[in-house]
Protein backbone atom coordinates (compact mmCIF):
# COMPACT_ATOMS: atom_id res chain seq x y z
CA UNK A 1 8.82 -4.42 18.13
CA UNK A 2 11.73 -1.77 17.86
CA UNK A 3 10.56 1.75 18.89
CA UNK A 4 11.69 4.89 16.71
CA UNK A 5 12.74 7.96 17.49
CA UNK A 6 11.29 11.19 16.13
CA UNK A 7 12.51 14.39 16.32
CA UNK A 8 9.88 16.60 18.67
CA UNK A 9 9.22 19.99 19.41
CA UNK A 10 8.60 21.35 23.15
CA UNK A 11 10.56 20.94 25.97
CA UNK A 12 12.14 17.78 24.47
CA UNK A 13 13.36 19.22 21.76
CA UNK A 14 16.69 17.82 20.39
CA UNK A 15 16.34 14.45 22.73
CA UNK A 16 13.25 12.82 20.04
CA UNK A 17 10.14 11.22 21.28
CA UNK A 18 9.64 7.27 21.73
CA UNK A 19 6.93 6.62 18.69
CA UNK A 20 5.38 3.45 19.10
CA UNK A 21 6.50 1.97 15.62
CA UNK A 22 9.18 2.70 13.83
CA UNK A 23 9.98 4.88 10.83
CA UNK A 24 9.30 1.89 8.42
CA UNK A 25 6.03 0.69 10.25
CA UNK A 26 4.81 3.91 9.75
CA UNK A 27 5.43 4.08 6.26
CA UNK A 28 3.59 0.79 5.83
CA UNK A 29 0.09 2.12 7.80
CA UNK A 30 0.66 4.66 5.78
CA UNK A 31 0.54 3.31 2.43
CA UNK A 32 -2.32 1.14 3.61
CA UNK A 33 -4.19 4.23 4.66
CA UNK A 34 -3.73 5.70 1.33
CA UNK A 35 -5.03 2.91 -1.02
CA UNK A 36 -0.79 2.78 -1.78
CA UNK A 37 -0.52 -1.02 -0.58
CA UNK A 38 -3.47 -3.69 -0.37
CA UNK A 39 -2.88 -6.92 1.93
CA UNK A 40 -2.77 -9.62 -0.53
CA UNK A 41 -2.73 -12.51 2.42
CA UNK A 42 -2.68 -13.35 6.03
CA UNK A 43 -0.57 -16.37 6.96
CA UNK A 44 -1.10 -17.86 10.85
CA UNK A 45 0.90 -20.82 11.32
CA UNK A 46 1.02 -23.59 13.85
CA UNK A 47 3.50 -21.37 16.28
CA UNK A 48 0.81 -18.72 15.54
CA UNK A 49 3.43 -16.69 14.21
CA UNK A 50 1.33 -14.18 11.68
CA UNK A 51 2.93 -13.32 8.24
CA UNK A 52 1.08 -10.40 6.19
CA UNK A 53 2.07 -10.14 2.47
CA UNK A 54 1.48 -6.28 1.29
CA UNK A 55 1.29 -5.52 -2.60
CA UNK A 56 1.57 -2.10 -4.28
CA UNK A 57 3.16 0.17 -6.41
CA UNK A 58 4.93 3.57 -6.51
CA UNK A 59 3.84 4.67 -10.10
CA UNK A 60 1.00 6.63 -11.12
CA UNK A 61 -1.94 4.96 -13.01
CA UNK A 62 -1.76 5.11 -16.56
CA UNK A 63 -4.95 5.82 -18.94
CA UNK A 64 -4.79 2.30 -19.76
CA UNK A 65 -4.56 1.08 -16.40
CA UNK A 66 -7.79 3.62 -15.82
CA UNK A 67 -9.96 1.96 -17.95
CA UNK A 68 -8.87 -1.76 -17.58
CA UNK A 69 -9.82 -0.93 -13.78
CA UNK A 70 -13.47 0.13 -15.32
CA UNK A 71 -13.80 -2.28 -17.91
CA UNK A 72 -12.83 -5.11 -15.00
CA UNK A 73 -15.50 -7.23 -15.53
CA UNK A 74 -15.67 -7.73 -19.20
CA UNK A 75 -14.73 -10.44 -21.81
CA UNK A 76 -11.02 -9.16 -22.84
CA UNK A 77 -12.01 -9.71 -26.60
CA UNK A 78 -15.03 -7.04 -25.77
CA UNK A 79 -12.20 -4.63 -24.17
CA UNK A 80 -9.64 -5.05 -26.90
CA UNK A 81 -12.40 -4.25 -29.40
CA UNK A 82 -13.76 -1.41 -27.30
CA UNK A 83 -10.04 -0.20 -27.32
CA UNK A 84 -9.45 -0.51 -30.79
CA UNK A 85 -12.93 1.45 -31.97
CA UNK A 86 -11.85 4.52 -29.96
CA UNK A 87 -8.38 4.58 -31.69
């Protein structure tokens, strides 16, 4: 793995400090940290070589997307009626 280099204060100030990941690694813990991207799978082939597929999305939730998160576990037909009463 490629080490970064961040800009630090102190008495190294100018020179950067070695980060143990790299600008873009830290973006992805990140994003996991803040719901942002969910693992959608873990791959471990034969060479045991690991591949990690990350899902997300940069837009905001919508009202829609709101309640089709609440109303998950319901028929659609019982959603799409639900949706059509209130409007």
């Amino acid at each position: 793995m490629a080490k970064g280099r961040w800009p630090s204060g102190g008495q190294n100030k100018g020179k950067g400090a070695d980060l143990p990941v790299d600008p873009a690694a830290a973006l992805v813990i990140f994003g996991l940290l803040q719901g942002f991207l969910t693992v959608d799978s873990v791959l471990v082939d034969a060479d045991r070589q690991v591949a990690i597929t990350l899902t997300g999305t940069l837009r905001e939730k919508t009202t829609l997307d709101r309640v089709m998160g609440y109303s998950g576990d319901q028929p659609f037909d019982a959603v799409l009626q639900a949706l059509l009463r209130r409007g």
